[in-house]
Protein backbone atom coordinates (compact mmCIF):
# COMPACT_ATOMS: atom_id res chain seq x y z
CA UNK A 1 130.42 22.09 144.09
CA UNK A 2 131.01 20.84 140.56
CA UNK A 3 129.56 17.32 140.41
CA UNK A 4 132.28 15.10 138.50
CA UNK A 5 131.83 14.41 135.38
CA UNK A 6 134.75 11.22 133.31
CA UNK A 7 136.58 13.36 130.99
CA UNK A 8 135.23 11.60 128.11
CA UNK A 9 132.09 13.30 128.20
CA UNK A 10 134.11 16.26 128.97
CA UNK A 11 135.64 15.80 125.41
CA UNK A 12 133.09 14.36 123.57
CA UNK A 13 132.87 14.11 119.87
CA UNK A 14 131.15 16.80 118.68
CA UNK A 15 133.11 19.35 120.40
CA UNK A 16 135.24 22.20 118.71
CA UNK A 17 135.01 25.46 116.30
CA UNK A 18 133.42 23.19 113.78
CA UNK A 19 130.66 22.11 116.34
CA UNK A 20 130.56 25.73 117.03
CA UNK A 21 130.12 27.22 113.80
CA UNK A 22 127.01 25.28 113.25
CA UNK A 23 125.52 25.86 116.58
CA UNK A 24 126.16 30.47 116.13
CA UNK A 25 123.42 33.17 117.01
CA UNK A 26 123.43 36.41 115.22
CA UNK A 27 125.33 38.66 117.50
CA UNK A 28 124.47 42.16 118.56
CA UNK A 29 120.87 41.71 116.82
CA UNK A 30 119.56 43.80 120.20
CA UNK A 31 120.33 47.09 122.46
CA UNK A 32 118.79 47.59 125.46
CA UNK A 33 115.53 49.02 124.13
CA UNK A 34 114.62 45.59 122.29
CA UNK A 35 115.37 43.72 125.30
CA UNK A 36 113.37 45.82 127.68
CA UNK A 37 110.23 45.14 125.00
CA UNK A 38 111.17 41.85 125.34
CA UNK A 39 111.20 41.81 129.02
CA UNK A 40 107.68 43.66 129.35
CA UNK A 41 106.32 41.02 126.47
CA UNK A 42 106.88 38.35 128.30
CA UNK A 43 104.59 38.96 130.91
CA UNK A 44 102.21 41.55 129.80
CA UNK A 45 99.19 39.35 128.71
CA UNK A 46 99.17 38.36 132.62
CA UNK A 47 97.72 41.89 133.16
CA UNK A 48 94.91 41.17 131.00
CA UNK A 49 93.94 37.89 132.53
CA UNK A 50 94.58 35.22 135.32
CA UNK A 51 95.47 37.37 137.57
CA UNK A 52 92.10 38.20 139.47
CA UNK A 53 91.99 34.73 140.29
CA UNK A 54 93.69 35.72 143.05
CA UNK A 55 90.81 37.47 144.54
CA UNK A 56 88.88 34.21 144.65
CA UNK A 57 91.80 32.30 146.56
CA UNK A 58 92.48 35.21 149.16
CA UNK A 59 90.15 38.50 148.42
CA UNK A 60 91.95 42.34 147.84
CA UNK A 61 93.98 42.18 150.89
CA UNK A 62 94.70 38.41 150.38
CA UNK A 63 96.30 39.06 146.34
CA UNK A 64 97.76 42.45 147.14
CA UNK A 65 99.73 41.30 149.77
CA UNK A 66 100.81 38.55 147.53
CA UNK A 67 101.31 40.35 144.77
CA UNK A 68 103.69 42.72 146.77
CA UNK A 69 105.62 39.49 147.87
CA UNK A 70 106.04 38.46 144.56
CA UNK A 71 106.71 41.83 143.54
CA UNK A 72 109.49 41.76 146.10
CA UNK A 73 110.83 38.55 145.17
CA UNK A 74 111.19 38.97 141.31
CA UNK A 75 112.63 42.20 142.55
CA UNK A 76 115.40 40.33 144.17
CA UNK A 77 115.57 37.94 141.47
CA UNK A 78 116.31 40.60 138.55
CA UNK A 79 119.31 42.24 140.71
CA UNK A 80 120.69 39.35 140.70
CA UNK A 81 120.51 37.67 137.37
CA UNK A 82 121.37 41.07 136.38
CA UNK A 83 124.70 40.52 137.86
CA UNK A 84 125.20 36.93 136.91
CA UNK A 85 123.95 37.43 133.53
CA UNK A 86 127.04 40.74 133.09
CA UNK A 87 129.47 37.58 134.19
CA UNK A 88 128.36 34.98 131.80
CA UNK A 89 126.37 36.79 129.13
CA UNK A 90 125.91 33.59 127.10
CA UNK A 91 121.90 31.89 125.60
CA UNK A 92 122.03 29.73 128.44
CA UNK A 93 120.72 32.03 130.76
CA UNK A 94 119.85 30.59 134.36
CA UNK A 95 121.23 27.25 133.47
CA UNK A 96 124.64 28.53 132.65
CA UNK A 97 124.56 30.29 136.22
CA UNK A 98 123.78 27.14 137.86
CA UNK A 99 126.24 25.30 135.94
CA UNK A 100 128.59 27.21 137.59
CA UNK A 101 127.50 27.36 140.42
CA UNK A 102 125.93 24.16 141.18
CA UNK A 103 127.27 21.92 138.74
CA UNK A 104 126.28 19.89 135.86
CA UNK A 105 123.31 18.42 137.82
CA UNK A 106 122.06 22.08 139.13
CA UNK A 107 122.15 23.41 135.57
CA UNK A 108 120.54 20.77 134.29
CA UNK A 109 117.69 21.06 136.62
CA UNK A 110 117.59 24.51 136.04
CA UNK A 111 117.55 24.89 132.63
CA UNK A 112 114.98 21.55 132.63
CA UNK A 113 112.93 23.95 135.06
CA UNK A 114 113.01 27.06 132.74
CA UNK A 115 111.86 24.75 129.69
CA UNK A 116 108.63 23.29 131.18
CA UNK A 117 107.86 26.93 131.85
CA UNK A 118 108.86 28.09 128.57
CA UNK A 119 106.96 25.45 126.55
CA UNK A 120 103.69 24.99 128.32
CA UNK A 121 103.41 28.29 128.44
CA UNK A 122 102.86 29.32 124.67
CA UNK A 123 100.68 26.10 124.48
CA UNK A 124 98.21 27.79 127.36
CA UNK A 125 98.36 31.04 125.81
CA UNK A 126 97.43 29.53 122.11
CA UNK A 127 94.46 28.77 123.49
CA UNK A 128 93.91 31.94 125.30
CA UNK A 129 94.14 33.64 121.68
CA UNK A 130 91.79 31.16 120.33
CA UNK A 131 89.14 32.33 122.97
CA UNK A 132 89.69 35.89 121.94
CA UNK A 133 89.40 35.80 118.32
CA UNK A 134 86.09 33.12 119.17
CA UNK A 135 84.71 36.32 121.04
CA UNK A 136 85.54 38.78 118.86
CA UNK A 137 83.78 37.19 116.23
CA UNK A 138 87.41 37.39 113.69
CA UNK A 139 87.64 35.69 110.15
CA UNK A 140 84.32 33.55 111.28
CA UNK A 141 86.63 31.52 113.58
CA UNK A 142 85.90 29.41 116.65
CA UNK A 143 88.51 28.89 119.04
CA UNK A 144 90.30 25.14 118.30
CA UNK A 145 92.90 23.34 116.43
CA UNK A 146 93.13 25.81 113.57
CA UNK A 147 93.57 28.75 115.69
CA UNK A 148 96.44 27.38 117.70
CA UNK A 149 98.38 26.42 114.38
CA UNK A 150 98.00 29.30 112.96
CA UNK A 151 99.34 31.15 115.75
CA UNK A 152 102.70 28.38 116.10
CA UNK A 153 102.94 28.69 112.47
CA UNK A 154 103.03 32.38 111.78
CA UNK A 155 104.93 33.63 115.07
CA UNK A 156 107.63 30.67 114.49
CA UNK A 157 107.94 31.79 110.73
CA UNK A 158 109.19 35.31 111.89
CA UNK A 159 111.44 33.97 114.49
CA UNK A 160 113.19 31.58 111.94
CA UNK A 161 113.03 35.08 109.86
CA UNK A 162 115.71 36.22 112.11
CA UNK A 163 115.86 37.56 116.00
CA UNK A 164 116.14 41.34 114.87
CA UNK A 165 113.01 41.25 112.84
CA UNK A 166 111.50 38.94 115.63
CA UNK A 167 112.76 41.17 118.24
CA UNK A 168 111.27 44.55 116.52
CA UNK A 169 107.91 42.94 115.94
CA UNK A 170 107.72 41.91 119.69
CA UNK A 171 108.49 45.62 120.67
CA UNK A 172 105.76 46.98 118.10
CA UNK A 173 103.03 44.58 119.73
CA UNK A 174 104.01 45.16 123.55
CA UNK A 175 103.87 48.76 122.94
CA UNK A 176 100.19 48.48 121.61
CA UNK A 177 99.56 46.38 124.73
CA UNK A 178 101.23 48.18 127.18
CA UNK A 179 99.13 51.66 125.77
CA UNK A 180 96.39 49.92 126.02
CA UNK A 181 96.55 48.83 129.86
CA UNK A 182 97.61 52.86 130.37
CA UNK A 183 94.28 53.91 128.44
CA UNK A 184 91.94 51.33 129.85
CA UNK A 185 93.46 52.22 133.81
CA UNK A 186 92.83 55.81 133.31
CA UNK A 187 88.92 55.06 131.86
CA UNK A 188 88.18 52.80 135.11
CA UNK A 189 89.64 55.03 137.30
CA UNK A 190 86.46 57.64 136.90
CA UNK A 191 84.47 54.68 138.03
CA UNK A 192 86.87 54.21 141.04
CA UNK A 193 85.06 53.65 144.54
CA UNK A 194 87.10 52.36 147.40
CA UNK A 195 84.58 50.42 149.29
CA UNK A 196 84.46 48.28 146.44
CA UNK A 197 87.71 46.62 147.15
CA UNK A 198 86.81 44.71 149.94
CA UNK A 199 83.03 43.02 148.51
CA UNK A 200 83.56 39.26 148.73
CA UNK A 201 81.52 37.66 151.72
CA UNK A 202 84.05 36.85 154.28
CA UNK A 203 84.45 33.34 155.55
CA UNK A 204 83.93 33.66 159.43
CA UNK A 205 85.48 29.99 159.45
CA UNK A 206 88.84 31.40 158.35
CA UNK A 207 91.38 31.72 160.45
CA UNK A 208 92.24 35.78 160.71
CA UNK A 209 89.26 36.52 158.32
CA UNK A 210 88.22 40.14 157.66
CA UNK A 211 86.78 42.06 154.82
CA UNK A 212 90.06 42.69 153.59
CA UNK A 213 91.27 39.04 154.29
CA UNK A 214 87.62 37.32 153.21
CA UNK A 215 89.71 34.05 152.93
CA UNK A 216 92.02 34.53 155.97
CA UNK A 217 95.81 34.72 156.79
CA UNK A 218 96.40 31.36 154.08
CA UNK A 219 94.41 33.23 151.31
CA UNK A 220 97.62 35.35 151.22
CA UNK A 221 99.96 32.24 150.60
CA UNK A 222 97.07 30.67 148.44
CA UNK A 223 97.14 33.63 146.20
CA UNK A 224 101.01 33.89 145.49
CA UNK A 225 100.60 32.18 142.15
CA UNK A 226 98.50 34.72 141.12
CA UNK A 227 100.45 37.72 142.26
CA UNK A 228 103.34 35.72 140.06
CA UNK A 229 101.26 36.75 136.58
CA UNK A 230 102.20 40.30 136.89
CA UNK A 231 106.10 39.41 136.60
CA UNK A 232 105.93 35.52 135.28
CA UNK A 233 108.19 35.18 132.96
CA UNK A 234 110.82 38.81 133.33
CA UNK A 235 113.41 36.07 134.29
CA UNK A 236 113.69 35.30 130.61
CA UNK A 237 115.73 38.40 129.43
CA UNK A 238 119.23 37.05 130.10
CA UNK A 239 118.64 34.39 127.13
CA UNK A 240 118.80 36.78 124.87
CA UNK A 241 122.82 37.89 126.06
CA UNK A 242 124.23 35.93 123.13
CA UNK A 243 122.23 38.32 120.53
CA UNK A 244 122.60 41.64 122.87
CA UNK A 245 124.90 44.45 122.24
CA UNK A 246 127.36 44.83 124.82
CA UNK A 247 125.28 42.59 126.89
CA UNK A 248 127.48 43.18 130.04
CA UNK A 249 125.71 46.90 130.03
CA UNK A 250 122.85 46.46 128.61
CA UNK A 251 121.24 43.40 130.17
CA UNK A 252 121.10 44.92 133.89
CA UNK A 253 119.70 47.62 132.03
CA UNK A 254 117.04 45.98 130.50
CA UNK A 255 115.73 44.29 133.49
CA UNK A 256 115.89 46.74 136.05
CA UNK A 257 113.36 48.96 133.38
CA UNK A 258 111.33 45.99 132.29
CA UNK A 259 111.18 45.68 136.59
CA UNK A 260 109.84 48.75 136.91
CA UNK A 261 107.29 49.08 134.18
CA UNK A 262 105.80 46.18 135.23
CA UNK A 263 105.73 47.03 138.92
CA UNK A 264 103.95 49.83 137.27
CA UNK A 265 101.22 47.99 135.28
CA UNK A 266 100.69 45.69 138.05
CA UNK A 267 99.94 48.83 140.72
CA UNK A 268 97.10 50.51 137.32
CA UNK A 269 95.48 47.50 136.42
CA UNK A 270 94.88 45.90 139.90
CA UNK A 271 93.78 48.89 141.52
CA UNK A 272 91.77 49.99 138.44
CA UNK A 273 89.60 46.80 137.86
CA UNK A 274 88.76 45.85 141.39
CA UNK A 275 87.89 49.78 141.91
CA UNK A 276 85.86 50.02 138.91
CA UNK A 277 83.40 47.03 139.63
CA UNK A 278 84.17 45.53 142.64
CA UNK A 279 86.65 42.61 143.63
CA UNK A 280 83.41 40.50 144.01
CA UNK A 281 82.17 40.87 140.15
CA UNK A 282 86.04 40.57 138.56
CA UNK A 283 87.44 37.51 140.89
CA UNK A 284 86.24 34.44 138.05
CA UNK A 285 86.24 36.60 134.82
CA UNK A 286 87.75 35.26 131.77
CA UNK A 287 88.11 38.83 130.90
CA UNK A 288 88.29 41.17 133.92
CA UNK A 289 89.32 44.00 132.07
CA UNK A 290 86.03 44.24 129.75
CA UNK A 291 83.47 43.38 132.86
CA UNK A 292 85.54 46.08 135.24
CA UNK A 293 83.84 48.61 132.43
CA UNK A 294 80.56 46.86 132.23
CA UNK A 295 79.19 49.31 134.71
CA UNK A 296 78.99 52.29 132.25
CA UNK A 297 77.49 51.85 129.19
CA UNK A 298 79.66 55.03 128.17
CA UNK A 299 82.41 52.93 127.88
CA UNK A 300 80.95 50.54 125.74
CA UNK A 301 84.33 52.05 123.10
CA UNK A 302 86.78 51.29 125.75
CA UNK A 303 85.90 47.53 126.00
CA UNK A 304 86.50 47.08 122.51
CA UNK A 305 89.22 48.50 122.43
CA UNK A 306 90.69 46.38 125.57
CA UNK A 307 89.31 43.48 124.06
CA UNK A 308 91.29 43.96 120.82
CA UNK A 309 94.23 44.82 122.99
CA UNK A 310 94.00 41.92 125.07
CA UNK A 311 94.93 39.88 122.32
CA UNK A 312 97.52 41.88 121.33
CA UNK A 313 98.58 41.39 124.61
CA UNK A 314 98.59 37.81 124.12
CA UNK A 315 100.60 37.76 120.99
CA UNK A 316 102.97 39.96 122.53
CA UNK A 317 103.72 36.85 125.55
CA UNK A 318 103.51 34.08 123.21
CA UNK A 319 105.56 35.26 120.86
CA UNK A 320 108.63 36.16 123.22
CA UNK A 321 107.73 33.14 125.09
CA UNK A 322 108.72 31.22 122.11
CA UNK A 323 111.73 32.98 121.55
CA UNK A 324 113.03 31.79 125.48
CA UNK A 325 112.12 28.61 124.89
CA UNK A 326 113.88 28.34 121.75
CA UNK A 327 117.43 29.51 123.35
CA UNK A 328 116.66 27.58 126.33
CA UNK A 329 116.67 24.34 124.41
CA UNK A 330 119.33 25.55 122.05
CA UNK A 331 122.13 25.97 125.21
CA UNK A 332 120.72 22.51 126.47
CA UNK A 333 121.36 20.93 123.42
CA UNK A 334 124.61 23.07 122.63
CA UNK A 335 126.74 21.89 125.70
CA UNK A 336 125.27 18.35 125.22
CA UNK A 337 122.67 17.86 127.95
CA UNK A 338 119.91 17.57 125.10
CA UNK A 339 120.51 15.99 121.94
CA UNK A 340 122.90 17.93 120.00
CA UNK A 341 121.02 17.91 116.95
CA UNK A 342 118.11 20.47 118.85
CA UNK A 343 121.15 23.68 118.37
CA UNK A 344 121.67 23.46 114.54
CA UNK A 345 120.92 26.61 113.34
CA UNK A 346 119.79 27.99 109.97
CA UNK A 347 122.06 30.50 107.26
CA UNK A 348 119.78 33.25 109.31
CA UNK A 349 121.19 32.10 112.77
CA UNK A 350 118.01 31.34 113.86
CA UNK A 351 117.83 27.82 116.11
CA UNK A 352 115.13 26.26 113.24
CA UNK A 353 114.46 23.21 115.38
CA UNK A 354 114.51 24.24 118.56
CA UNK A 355 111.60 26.60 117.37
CA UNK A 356 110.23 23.74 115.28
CA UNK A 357 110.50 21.20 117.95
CA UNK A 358 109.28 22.51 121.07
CA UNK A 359 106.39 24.81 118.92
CA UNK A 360 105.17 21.17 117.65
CA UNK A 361 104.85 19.85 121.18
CA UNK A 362 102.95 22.98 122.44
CA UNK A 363 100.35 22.77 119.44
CA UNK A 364 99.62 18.98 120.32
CA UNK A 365 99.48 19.69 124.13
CA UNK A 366 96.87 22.52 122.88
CA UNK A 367 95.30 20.89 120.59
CA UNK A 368 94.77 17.67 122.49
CA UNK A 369 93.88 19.01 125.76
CA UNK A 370 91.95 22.81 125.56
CA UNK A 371 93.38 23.31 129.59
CA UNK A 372 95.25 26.66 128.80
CA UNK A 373 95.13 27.28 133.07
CA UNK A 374 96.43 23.94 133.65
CA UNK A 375 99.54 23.79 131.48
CA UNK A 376 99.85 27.36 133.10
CA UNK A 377 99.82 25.86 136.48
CA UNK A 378 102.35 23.44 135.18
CA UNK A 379 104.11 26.26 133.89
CA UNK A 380 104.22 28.10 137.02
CA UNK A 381 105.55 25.40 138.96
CA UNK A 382 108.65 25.22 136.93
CA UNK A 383 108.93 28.45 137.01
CA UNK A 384 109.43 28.73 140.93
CA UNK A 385 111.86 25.95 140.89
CA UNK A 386 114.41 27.67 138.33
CA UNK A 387 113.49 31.02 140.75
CA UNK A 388 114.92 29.26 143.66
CA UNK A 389 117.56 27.50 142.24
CA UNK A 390 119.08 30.67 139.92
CA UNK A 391 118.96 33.08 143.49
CA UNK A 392 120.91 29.94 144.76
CA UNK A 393 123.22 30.40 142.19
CA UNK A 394 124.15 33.55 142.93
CA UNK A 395 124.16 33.06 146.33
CA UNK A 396 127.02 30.40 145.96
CA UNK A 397 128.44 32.43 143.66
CA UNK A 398 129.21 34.94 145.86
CA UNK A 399 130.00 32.89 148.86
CA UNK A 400 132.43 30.22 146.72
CA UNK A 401 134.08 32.67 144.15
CA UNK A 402 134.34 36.04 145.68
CA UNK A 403 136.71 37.47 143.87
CA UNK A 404 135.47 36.78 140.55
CA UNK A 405 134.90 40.04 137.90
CA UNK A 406 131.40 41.31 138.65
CA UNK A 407 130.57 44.29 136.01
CA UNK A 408 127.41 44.91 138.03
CA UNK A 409 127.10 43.93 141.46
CA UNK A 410 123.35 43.11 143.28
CA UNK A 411 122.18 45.80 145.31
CA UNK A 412 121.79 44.41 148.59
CA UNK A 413 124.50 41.23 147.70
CA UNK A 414 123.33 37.94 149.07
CA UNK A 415 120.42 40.20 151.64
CA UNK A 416 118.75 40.27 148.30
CA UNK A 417 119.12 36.67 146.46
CA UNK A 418 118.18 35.16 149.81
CA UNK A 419 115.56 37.01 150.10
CA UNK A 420 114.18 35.93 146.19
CA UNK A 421 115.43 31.93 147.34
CA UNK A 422 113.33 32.14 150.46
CA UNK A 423 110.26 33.55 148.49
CA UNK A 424 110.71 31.05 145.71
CA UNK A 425 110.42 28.28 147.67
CA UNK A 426 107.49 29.81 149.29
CA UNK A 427 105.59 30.60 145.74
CA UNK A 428 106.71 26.76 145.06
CA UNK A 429 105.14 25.09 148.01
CA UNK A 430 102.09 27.52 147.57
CA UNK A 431 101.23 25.74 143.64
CA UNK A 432 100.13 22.53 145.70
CA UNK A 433 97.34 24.66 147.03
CA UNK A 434 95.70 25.82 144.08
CA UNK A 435 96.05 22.78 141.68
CA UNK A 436 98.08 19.95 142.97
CA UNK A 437 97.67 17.86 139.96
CA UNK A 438 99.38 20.17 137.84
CA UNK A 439 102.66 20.19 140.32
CA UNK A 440 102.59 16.22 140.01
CA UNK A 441 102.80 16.57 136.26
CA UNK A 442 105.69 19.00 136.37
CA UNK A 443 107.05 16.46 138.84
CA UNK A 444 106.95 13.60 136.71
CA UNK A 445 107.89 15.52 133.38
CA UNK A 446 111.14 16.53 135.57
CA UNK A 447 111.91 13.31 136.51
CA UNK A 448 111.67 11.72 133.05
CA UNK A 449 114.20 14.44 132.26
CA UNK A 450 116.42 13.51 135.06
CA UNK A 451 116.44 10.14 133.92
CA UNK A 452 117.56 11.05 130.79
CA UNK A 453 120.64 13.09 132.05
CA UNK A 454 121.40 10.62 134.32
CA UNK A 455 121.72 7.86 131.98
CA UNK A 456 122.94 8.86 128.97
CA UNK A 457 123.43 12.54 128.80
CA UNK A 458 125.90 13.88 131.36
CA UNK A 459 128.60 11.44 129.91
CA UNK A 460 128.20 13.27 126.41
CA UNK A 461 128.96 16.91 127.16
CA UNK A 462 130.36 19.36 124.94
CA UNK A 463 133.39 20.35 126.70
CA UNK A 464 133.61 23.55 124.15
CA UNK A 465 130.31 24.94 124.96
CA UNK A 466 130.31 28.60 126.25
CA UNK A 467 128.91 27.56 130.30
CA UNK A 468 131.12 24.27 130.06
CA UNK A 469 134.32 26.52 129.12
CA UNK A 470 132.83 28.73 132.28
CA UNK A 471 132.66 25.75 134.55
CA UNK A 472 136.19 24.36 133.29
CA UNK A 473 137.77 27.73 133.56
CA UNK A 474 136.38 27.97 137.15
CA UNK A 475 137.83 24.46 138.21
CA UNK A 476 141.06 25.17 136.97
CA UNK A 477 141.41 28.71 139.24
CA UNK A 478 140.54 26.42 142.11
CA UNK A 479 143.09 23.80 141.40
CA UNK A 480 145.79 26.66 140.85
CA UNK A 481 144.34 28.89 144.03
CA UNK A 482 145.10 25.09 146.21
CA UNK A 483 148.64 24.53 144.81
């Protein structure tokens, strides 16, 4: 139910076409090509790295059941943002579903959720593309502060270029990344030997332990957050609906593709690497690509070439990573529940400091700490709390407003966004087993936030804002549908 809100902040100053005008996107900037790129960009530098830890936590059997799981569940959650996002295609994304559906104190925790993901990410993955270029010995540099400006600098500059330019650029770089996970997959597969799958000693002290399960039955659950890096971060597609042509088509579009070339990817590279070299020699490697080849010195070419793709790979994420974070915040700050200031944007229609803002907080965090997998832990923990609260979404959707205009309806209905809400929750409760610390920061980051809205923000809302107009219009149907 919508939480009440005095209808002061409902018509706060600041609200109006004025407000408006100064807080526009540039409209139909992308078709459904540009936001499947973007889709597959977000998350294709997770099949390139971080994944194999996986094997460590619960062996082959351990992260491919998990990665199924997770397969299934962003599966689930796609068909139904897909629908949600045709019925408010607006930047707000998964907080304008929960707004609806929830309330101002569900969207805010969702879209609060989706930014901790969306700016600790890029911070990690600075610092993943300082490592490469360190390795690959380019321009003499050493991975540190430099690197990690650079990268916020030049990837912000062609955002606040404008989102069609940004957009294109993403699409060039995925494809290079994406060709390069097809090429290196069908190299490794000539190495391919099955009984290489199952290597790591088994722990006989593990309940249900086998060479398939080395870790047991909980390696499974321990390994969730790893089968997450295949798809982290597909989710992010519906906060580009503001800039999409005919986003009502094309956004179900987009992710059901981006879906399934990433189920793809996932099914290549997995099976590829472990096959290759063995689940044993891949389960701690920085780079588990390059040492899956190590075993033939014939394909001494290929590893440079996945190295160099690699960090294409990781351009490709932190660049569209940016780009979600930057509308995130922009919504936030558009309907009032961040300062308002954060949604100016430029003559280009580009959100300047919500770029500017959040890409100065991520170089700091990099530069001051060097823990790219812990602010990806942190990350990931968001993450699964803006899963389980956007399937909830829909699931109250559906059960509260049945009637309402659906352009594209879920296959499966609620079946499926229960099914993506019960494996959220699952995938949340699983991030205290592989680095608690980093669910305690994402705890306390959340509830500074919370304190925040509570105080202060939720009585200054933008009652013009796109998802407030949603909410409003919502509230009045009910008051008419009682009388």
């Amino acid at each position: 139910m919508d939480t009440a809100v005095p209808q002061t902040a409902r018509s706060a100053a600041g609200g109006g076409d004025a407000y408006l005008e100064r807080r526009t996107l540039r409209r139909g900037s992308a078709g459904w090509l540009l936001l499947t790129g973007l889709g597959v960009a977000y998350v294709v530098s997770g099949d390139f790295s971080g994944w194999n830890i996986g094997l460590a936590q619960g062996g082959f059997g351990g992260l491919a059941a998990a990665t199924v799981l997770m397969g299934a569940m962003y599966a689930c959650l796609v068909f139904s943002l897909a629908e949600l996002s045709a019925i408010l295609p607006t930047a707000g994304g998964g907080y304008g579903f929960a707004r609806r559906a929830l309330g101002p104190w569900g969207g805010f925790l969702t879209g609060t959720a989706i930014l901790i993901e969306y700016v600790l990410a890029p911070a990690a993955i600075s610092i993943f593309i300082g490592d490469y270029v360190e390795s690959l010995h380019l321009f003499g540099l050493t991975s540190g502060w430099p690197v990690y400006l650079a990268c916020f600098a030049v990837f912000i500059g062609i955002h606040l270029w404008g989102v069609g330019e940004a957009l294109r650029f993403s699409l060039v770089v995925t494809a290079v990344a994406v060709t390069a996970l097809v090429v290196f997959a069908v190299g490794a597969f000539t190495e391919f030997d099955a009984s290489r799958l199952d290597d790591i000693a088994v722990d006989t002290t593990a309940f249900g332990a086998n060479s398939w399960l080395p870790l047991g039955l909980l390696g499974i659950w321990a390994a969730f957050p790893f089968g997450m890096w295949f798809f982290l971060g597909v989710e992010g597609v519906p906060l580009a609906a503001e800039e999409a042509k005919d986003p009502v088509r094309s956004m179900p579009r987009a992710l059901s593709i981006s879906m399934g070339v990433l189920v793809l990817l996932a099914l290549l590279t997995f099976l590829a690497s472990t096959g290759a070299r063995g689940a044993d020699a891949i389960k701690d490697a920085g780079n588990p690509l390059v040492v899956a080849l190590e075993g033939n010195p014939g394909l001494s070419w290929l590893k440079t070439f996945v190295n160099y793709a690699g960090l294409a790979g990781l351009v490709a994420s932190f660049f569209s990573l940016i780009y979600a974070g930057s509308r995130q915040l922009f919504a936030l700050s558009r309907a009032g529940y961040l300062p308002r200031f954060l949604s100016l944007t430029s003559r280009r229609k580009a959100p300047y400091l919500g770029l500017l803002i959040p890409g100065a907080i991520g170089f700091a965090l990099a530069a001051a700490t060097g823990d790219g997998p812990r602010m990806l832990n942190i990350a990931v923990f968001g993450a699964t709390i803006s899963y389980a609260l956007m399937a909830l979404s829909h699931l109250v959707l559906r059960r509260r407003e049945p009637h309402l205009e659906r352009p594209y309806r879920t296959p499966g209905g609620t079946a499926t966004s229960a099914t993506a809400f019960v494996l959220a929750l699952a995938a949340l409760t699983a991030t205290f087993l592989v680095d608690r610390d980093a669910a305690f920061i994402a705890l306390g980051v959340y509830a500074v936030a919370l304190a925040y809205f509570a105080v202060y923000s939720r009585h200054h809302l933008v009652a013009s804002a796109p998802e407030e107009e949603f909410a409003a219009l919502a509230r009045a149907e009910a008051e008419l549908a009682r009388d």
